[in-house]
Protein backbone atom coordinates (compact mmCIF):
# COMPACT_ATOMS: atom_id res chain seq x y z
CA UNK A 1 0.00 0.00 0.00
CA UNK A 2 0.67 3.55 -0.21
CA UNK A 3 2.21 5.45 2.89
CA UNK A 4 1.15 8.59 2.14
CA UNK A 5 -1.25 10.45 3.84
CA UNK A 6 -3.31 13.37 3.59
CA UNK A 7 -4.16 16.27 5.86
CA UNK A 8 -7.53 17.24 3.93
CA UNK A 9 -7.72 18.90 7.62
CA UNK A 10 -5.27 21.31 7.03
CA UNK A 11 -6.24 22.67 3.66
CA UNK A 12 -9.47 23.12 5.07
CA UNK A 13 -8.07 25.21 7.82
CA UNK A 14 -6.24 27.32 5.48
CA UNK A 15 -8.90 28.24 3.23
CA UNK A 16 -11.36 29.20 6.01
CA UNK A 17 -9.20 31.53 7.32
CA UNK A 18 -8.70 33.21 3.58
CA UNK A 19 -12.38 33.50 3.13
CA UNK A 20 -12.97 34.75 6.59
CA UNK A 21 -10.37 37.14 5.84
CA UNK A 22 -12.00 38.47 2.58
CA UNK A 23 -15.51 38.93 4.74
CA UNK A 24 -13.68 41.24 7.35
CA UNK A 25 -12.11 43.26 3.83
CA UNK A 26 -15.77 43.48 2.96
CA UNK A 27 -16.95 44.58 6.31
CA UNK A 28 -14.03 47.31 6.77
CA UNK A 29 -14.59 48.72 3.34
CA UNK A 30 -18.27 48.77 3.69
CA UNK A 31 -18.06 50.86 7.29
CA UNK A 32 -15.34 53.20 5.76
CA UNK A 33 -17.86 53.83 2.79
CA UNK A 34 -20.69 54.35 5.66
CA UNK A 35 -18.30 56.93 7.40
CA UNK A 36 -17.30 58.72 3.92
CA UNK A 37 -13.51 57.73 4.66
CA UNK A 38 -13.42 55.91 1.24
CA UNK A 39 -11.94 59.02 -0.51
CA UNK A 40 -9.41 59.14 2.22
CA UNK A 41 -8.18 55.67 2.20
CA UNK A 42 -7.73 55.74 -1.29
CA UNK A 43 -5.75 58.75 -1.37
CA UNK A 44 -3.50 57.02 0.59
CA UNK A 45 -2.42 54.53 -1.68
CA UNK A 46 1.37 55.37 -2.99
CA UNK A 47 -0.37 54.95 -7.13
CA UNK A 48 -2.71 57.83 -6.51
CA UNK A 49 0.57 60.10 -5.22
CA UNK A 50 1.33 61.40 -8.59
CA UNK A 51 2.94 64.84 -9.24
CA UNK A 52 1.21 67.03 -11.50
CA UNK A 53 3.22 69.87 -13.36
CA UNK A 54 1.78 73.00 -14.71
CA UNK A 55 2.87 73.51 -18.22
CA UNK A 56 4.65 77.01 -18.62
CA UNK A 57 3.28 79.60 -20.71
């Protein structure tokens, strides 16, 4: 026979936690929308730092 086992336990485990995870993500964004910090948080993000020139006349 085969002497390999497998944790089918463990996997489990692992992807609870990930979708558990992604429903607290949900929740957090959802009561930052209900608080109006939305615009906030995403002006925090390094993407949305970007320097804007004037062009010279």
């Amino acid at each position: 026979m085969n002497d390999k086992v497998v944790d089918f336990q463990a996997g489990k485990e692992s992807q609870l936690h990930k979708r558990k995870e992604a429903k607290l993500d949900e929740m957090r964004q959802a009561f930052r929308l209900a608080r109006g910090e939305a615009d906030k948080a995403v002006s925090k993000s390094p993407s949305s730092k970007k320097k804007h020139r004037k062009s010279k006349k």
